[in-house]
PDB file of N, CA and C in Angstrom:
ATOM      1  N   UNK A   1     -15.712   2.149   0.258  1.00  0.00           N
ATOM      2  CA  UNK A   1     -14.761   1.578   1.187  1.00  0.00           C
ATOM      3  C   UNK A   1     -15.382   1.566   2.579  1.00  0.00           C
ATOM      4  N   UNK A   2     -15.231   0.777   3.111  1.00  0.00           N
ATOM      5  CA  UNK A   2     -15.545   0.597   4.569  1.00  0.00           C
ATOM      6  C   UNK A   2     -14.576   0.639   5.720  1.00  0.00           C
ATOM      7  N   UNK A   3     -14.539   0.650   6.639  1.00  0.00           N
ATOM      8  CA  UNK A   3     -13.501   0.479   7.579  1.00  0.00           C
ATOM      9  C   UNK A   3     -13.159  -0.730   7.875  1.00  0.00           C
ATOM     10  N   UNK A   4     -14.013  -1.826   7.848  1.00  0.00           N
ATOM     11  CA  UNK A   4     -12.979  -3.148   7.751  1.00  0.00           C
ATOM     12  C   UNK A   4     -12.620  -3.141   6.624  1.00  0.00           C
ATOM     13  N   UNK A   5     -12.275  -2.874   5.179  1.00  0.00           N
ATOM     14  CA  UNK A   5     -11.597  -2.801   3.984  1.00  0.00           C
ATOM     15  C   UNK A   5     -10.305  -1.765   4.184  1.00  0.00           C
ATOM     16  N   UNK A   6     -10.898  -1.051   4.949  1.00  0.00           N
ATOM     17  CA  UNK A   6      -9.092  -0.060   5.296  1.00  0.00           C
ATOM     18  C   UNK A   6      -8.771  -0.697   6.609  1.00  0.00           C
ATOM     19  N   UNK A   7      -8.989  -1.293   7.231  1.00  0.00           N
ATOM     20  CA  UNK A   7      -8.465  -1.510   8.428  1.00  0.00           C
ATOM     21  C   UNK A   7      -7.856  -3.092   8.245  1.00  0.00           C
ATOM     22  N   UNK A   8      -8.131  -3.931   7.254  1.00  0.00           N
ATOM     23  CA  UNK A   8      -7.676  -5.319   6.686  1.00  0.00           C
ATOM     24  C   UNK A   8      -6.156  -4.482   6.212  1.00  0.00           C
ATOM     25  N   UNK A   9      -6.031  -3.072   5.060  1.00  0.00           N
ATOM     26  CA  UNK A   9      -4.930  -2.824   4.265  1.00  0.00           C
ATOM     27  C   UNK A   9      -3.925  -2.745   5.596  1.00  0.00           C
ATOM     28  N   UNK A  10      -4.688  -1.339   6.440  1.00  0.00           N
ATOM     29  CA  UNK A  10      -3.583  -1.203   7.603  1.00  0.00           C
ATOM     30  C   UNK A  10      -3.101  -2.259   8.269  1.00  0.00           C
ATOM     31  N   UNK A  11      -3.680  -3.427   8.802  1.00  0.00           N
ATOM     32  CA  UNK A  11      -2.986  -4.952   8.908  1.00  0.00           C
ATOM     33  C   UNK A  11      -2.335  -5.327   8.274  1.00  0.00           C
ATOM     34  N   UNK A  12      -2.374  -5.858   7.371  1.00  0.00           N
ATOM     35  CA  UNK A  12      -1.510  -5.613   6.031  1.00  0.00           C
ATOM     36  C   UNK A  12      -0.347  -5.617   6.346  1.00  0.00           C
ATOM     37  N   UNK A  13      -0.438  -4.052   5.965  1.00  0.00           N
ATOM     38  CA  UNK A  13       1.013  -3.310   5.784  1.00  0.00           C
ATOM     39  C   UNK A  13       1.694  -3.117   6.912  1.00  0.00           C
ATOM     40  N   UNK A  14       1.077  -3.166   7.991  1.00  0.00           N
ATOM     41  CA  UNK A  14       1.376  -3.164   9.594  1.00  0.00           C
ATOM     42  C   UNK A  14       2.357  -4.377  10.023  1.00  0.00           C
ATOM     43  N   UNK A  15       2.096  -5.650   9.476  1.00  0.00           N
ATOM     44  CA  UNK A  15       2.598  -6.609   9.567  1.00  0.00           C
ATOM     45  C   UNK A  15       4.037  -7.084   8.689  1.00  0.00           C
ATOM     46  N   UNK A  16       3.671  -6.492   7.526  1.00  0.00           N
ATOM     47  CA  UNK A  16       4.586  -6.320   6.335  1.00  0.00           C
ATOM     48  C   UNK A  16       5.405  -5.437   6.188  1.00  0.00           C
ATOM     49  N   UNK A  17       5.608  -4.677   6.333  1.00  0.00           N
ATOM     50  CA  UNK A  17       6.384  -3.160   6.549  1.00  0.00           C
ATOM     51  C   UNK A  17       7.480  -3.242   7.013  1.00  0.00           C
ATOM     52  N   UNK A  18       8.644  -2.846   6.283  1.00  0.00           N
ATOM     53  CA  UNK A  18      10.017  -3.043   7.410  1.00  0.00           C
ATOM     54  C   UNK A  18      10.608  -1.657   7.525  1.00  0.00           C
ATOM     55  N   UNK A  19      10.801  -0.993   8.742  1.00  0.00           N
ATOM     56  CA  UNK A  19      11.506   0.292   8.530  1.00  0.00           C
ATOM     57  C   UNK A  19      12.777   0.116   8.369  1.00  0.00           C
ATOM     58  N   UNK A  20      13.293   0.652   7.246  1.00  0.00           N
ATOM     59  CA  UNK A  20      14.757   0.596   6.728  1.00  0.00           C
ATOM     60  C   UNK A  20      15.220   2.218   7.425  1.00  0.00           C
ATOM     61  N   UNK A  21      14.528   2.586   8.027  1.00  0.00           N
ATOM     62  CA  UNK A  21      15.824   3.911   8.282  1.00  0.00           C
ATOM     63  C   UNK A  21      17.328   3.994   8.830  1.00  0.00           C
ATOM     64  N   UNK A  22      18.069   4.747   8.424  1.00  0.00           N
ATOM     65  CA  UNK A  22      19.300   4.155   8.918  1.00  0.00           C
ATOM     66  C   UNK A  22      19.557   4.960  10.528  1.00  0.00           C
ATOM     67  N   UNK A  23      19.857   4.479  11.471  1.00  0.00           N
ATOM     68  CA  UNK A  23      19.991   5.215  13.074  1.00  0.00           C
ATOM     69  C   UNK A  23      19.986   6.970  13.102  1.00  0.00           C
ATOM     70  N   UNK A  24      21.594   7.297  12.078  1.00  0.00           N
ATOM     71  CA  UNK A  24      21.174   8.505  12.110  1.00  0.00           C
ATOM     72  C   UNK A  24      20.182   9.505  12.107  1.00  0.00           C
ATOM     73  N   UNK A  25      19.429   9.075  11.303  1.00  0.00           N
ATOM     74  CA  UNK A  25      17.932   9.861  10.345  1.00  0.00           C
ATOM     75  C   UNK A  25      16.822   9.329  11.201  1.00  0.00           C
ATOM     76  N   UNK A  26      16.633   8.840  12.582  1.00  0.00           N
ATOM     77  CA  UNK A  26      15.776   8.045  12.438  1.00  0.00           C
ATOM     78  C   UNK A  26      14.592   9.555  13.233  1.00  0.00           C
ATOM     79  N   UNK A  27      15.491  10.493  13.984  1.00  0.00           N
ATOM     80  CA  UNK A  27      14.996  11.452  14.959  1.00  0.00           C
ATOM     81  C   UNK A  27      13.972  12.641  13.581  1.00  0.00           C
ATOM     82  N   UNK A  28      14.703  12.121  12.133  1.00  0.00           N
ATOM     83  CA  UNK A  28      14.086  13.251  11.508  1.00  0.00           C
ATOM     84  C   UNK A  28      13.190  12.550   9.948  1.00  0.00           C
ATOM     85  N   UNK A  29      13.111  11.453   9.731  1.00  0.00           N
ATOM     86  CA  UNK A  29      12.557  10.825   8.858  1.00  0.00           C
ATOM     87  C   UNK A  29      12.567   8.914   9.005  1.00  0.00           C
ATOM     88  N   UNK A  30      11.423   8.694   8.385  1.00  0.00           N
ATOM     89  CA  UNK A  30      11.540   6.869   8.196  1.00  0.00           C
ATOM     90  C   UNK A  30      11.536   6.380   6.791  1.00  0.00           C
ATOM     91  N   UNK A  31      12.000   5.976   6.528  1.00  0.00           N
ATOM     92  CA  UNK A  31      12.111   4.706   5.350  1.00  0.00           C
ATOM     93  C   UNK A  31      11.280   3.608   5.522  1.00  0.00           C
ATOM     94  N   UNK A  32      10.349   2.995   4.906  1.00  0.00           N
ATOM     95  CA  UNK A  32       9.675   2.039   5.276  1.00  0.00           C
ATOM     96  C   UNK A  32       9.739   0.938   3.345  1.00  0.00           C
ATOM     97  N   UNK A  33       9.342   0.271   3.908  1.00  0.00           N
ATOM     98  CA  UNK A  33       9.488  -0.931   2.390  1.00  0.00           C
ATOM     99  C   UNK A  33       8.867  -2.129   3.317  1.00  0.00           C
ATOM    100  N   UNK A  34       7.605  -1.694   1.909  1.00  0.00           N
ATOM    101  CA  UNK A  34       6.666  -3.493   1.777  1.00  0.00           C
ATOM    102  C   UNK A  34       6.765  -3.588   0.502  1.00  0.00           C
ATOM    103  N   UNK A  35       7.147  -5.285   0.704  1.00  0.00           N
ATOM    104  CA  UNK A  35       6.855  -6.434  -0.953  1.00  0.00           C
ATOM    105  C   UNK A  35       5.898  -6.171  -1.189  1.00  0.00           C
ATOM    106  N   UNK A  36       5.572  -6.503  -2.626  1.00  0.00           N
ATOM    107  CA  UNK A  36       4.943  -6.743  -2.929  1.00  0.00           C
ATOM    108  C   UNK A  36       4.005  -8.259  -3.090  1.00  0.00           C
ATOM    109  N   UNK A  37       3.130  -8.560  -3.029  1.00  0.00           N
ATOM    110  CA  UNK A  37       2.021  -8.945  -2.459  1.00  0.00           C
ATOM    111  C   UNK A  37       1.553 -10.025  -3.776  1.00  0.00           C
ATOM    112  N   UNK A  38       1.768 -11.407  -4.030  1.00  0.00           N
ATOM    113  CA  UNK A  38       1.814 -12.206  -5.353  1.00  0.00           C
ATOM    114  C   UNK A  38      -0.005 -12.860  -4.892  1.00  0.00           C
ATOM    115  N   UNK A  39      -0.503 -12.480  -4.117  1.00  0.00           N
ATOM    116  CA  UNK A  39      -1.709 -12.798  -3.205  1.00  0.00           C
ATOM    117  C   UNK A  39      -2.913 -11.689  -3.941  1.00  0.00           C
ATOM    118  N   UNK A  40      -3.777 -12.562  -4.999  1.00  0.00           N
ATOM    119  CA  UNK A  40      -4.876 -11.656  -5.366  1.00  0.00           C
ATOM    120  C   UNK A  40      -5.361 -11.000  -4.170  1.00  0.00           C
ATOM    121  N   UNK A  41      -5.728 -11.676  -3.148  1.00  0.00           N
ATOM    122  CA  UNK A  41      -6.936 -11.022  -2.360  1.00  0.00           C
ATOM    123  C   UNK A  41      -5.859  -9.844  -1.553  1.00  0.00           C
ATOM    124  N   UNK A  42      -4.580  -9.905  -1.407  1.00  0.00           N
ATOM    125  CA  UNK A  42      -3.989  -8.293  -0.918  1.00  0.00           C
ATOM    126  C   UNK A  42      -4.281  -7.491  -2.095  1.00  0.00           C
ATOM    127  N   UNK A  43      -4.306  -7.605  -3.234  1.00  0.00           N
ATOM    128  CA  UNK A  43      -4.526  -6.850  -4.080  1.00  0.00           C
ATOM    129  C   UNK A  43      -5.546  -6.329  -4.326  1.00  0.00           C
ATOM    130  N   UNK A  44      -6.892  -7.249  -4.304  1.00  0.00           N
ATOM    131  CA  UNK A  44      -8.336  -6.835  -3.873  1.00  0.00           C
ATOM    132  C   UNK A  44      -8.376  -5.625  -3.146  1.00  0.00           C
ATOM    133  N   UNK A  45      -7.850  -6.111  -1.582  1.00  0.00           N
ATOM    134  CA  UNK A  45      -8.062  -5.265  -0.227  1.00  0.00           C
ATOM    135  C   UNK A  45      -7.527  -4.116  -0.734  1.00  0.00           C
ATOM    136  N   UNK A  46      -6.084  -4.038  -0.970  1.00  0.00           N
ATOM    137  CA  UNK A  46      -5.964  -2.725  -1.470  1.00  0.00           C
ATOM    138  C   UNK A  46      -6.447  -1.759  -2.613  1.00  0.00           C
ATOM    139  N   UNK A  47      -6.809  -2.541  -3.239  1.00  0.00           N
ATOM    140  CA  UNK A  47      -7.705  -1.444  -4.062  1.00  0.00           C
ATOM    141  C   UNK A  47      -9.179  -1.323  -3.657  1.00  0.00           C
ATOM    142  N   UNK A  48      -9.574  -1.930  -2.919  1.00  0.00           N
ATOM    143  CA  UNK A  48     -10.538  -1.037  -1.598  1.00  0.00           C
ATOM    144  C   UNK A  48     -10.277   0.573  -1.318  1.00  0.00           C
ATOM    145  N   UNK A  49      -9.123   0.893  -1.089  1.00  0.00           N
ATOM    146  CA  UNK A  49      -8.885   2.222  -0.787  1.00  0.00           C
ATOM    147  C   UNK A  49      -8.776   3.020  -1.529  1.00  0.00           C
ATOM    148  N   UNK A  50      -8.388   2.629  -3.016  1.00  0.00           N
ATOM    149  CA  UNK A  50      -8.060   4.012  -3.804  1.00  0.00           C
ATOM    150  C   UNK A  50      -9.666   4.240  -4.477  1.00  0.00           C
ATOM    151  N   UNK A  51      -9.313   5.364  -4.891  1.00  0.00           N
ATOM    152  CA  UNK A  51     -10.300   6.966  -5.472  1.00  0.00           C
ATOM    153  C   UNK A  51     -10.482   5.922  -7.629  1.00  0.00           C
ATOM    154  N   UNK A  52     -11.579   6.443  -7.268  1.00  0.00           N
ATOM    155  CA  UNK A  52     -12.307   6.112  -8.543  1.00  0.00           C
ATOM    156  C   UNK A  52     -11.297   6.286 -10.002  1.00  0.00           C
ATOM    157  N   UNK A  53     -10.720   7.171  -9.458  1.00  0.00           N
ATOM    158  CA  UNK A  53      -9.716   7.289 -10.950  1.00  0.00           C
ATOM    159  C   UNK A  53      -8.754   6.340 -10.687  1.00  0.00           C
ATOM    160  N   UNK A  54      -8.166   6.166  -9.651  1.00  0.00           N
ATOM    161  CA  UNK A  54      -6.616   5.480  -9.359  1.00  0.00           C
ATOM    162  C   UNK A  54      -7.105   3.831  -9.788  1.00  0.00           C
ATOM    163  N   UNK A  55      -8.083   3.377  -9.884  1.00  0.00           N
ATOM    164  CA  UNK A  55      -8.803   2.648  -9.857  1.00  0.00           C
ATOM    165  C   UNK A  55      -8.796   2.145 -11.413  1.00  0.00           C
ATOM    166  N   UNK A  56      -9.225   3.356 -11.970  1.00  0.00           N
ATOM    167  CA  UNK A  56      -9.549   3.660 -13.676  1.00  0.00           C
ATOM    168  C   UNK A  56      -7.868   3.426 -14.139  1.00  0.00           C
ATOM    169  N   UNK A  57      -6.895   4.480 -13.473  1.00  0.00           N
ATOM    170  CA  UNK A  57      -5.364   4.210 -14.375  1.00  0.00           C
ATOM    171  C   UNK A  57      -4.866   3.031 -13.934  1.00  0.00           C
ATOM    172  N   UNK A  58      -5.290   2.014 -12.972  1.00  0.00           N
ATOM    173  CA  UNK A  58      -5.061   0.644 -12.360  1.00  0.00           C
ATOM    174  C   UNK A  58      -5.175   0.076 -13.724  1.00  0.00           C
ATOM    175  N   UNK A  59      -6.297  -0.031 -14.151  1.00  0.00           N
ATOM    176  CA  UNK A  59      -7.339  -0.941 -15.254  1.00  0.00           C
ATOM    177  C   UNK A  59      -6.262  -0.883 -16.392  1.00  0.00           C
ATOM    178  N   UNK A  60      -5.514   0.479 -16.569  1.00  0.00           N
ATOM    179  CA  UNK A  60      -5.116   0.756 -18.067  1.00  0.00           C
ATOM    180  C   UNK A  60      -3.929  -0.264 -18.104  1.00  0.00           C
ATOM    181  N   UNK A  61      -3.299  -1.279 -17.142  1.00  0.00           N
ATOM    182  CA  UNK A  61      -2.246  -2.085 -17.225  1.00  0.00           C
ATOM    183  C   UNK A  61      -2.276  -3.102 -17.778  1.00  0.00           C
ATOM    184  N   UNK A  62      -1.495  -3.328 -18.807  1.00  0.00           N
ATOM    185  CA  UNK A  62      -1.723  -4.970 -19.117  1.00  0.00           C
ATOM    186  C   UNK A  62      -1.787  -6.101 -19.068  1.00  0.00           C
ATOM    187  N   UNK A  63      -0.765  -5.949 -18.166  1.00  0.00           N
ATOM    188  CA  UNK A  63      -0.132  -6.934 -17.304  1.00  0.00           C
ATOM    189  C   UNK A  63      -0.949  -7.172 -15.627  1.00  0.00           C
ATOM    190  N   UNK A  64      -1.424  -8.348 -15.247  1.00  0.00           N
ATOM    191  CA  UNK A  64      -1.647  -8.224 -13.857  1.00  0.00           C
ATOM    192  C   UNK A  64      -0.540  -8.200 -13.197  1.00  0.00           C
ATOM    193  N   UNK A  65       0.508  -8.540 -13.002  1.00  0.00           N
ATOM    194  CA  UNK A  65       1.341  -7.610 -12.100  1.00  0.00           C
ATOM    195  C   UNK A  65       1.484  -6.573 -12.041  1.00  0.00           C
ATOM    196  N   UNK A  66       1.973  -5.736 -13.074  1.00  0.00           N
ATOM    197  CA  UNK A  66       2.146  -4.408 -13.185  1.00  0.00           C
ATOM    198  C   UNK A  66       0.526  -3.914 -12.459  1.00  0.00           C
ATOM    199  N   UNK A  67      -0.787  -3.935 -12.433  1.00  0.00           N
ATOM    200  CA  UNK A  67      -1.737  -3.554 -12.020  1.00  0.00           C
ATOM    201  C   UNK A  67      -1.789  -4.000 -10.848  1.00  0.00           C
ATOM    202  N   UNK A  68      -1.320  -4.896  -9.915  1.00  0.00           N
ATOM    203  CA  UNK A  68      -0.839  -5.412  -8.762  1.00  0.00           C
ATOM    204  C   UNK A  68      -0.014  -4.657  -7.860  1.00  0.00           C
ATOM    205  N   UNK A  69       0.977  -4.409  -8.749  1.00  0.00           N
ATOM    206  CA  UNK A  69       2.087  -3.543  -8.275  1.00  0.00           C
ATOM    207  C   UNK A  69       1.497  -2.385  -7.953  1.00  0.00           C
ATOM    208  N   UNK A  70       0.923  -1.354  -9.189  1.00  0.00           N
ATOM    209  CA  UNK A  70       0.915  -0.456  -8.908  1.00  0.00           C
ATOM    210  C   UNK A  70      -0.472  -0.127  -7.797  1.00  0.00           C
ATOM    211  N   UNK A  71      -1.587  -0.418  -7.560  1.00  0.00           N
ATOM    212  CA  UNK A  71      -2.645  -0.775  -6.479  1.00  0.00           C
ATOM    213  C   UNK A  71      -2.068  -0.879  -5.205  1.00  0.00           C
ATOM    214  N   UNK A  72      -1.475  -2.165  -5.310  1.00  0.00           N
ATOM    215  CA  UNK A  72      -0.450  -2.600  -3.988  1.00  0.00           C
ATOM    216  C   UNK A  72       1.077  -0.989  -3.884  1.00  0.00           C
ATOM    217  N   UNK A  73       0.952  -0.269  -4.219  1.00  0.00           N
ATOM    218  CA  UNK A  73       1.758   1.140  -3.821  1.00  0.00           C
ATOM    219  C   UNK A  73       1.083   1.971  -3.548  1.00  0.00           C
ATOM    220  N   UNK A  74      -0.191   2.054  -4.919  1.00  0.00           N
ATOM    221  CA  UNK A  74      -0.721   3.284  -4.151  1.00  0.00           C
ATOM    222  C   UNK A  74      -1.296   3.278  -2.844  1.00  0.00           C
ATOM    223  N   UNK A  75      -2.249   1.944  -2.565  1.00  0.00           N
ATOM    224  CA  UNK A  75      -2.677   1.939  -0.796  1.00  0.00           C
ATOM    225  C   UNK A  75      -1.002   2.127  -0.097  1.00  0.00           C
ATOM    226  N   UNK A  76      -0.328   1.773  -0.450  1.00  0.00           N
ATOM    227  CA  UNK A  76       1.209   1.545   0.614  1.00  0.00           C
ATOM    228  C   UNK A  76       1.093   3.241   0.770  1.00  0.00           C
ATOM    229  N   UNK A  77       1.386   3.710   0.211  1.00  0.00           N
ATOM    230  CA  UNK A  77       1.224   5.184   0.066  1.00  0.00           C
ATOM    231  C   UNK A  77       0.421   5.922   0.927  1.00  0.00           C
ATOM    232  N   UNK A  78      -0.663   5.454   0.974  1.00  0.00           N
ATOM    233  CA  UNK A  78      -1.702   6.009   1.838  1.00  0.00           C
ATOM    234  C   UNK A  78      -1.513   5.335   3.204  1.00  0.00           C
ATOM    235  N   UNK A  79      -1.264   4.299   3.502  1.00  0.00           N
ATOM    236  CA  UNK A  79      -0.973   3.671   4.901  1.00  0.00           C
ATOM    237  C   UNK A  79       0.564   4.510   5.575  1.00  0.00           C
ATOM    238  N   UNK A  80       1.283   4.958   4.576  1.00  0.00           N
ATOM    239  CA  UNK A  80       2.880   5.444   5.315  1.00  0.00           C
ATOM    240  C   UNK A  80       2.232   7.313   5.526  1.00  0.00           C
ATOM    241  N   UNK A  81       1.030   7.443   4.613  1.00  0.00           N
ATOM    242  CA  UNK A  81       0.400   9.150   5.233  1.00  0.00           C
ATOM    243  C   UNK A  81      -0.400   8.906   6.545  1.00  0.00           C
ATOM    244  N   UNK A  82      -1.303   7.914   6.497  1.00  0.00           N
ATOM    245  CA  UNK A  82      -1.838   7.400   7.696  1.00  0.00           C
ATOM    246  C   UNK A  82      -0.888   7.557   8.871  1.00  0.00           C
ATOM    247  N   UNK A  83       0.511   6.810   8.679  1.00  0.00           N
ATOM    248  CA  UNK A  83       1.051   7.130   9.983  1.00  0.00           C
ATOM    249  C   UNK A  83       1.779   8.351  10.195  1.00  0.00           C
ATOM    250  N   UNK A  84       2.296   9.262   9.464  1.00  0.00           N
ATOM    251  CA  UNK A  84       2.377  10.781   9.475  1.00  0.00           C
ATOM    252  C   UNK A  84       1.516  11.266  10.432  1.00  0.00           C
ATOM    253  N   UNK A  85      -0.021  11.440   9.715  1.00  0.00           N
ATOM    254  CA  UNK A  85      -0.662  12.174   9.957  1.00  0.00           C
ATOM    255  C   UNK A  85      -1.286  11.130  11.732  1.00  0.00           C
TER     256      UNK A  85
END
């Protein structure tokens, strides 16, 4: 992975991302929700980021969506720790 390959996802999801938190909660947690992504090359980019195995249980899907889907979450995943941390 390179940093323009994580820094394309963080665009991405930066752009895409809607925080659903509701007002109350907002001082102590966020809710965030991105679509999913019907665009091979978001799907590419994001699996730029994941780890050699996540990569490997990607493959085991049968379906290209379902392997879409799940790629396109796990980077989502890592972009909503990104902004935590």
């Amino acid at each position: 992975m390179t940093r323009d390959q994580s820094s394309r996802v963080i665009d991405h999801f930066a752009s895409t991302a809607r925080d659903l938190t509701p007002e109350p909660a907002r001082h102590t947690s966020h809710v965030l929700y991105a679509a999913v992504s019907h665009d091979p090359d978001v799907t590419s980019c994001c699996a730029s980021v994941l780890s050699a195995a996540e990569l490997h249980r990607a493959g085991r899907f049968a379906k290209h969506g379902d392997k879409a889907l799940f790629t396109q979450r796990r980077a989502f995943r890592r972009f909503c720790g990104a902004l935590v941390l």
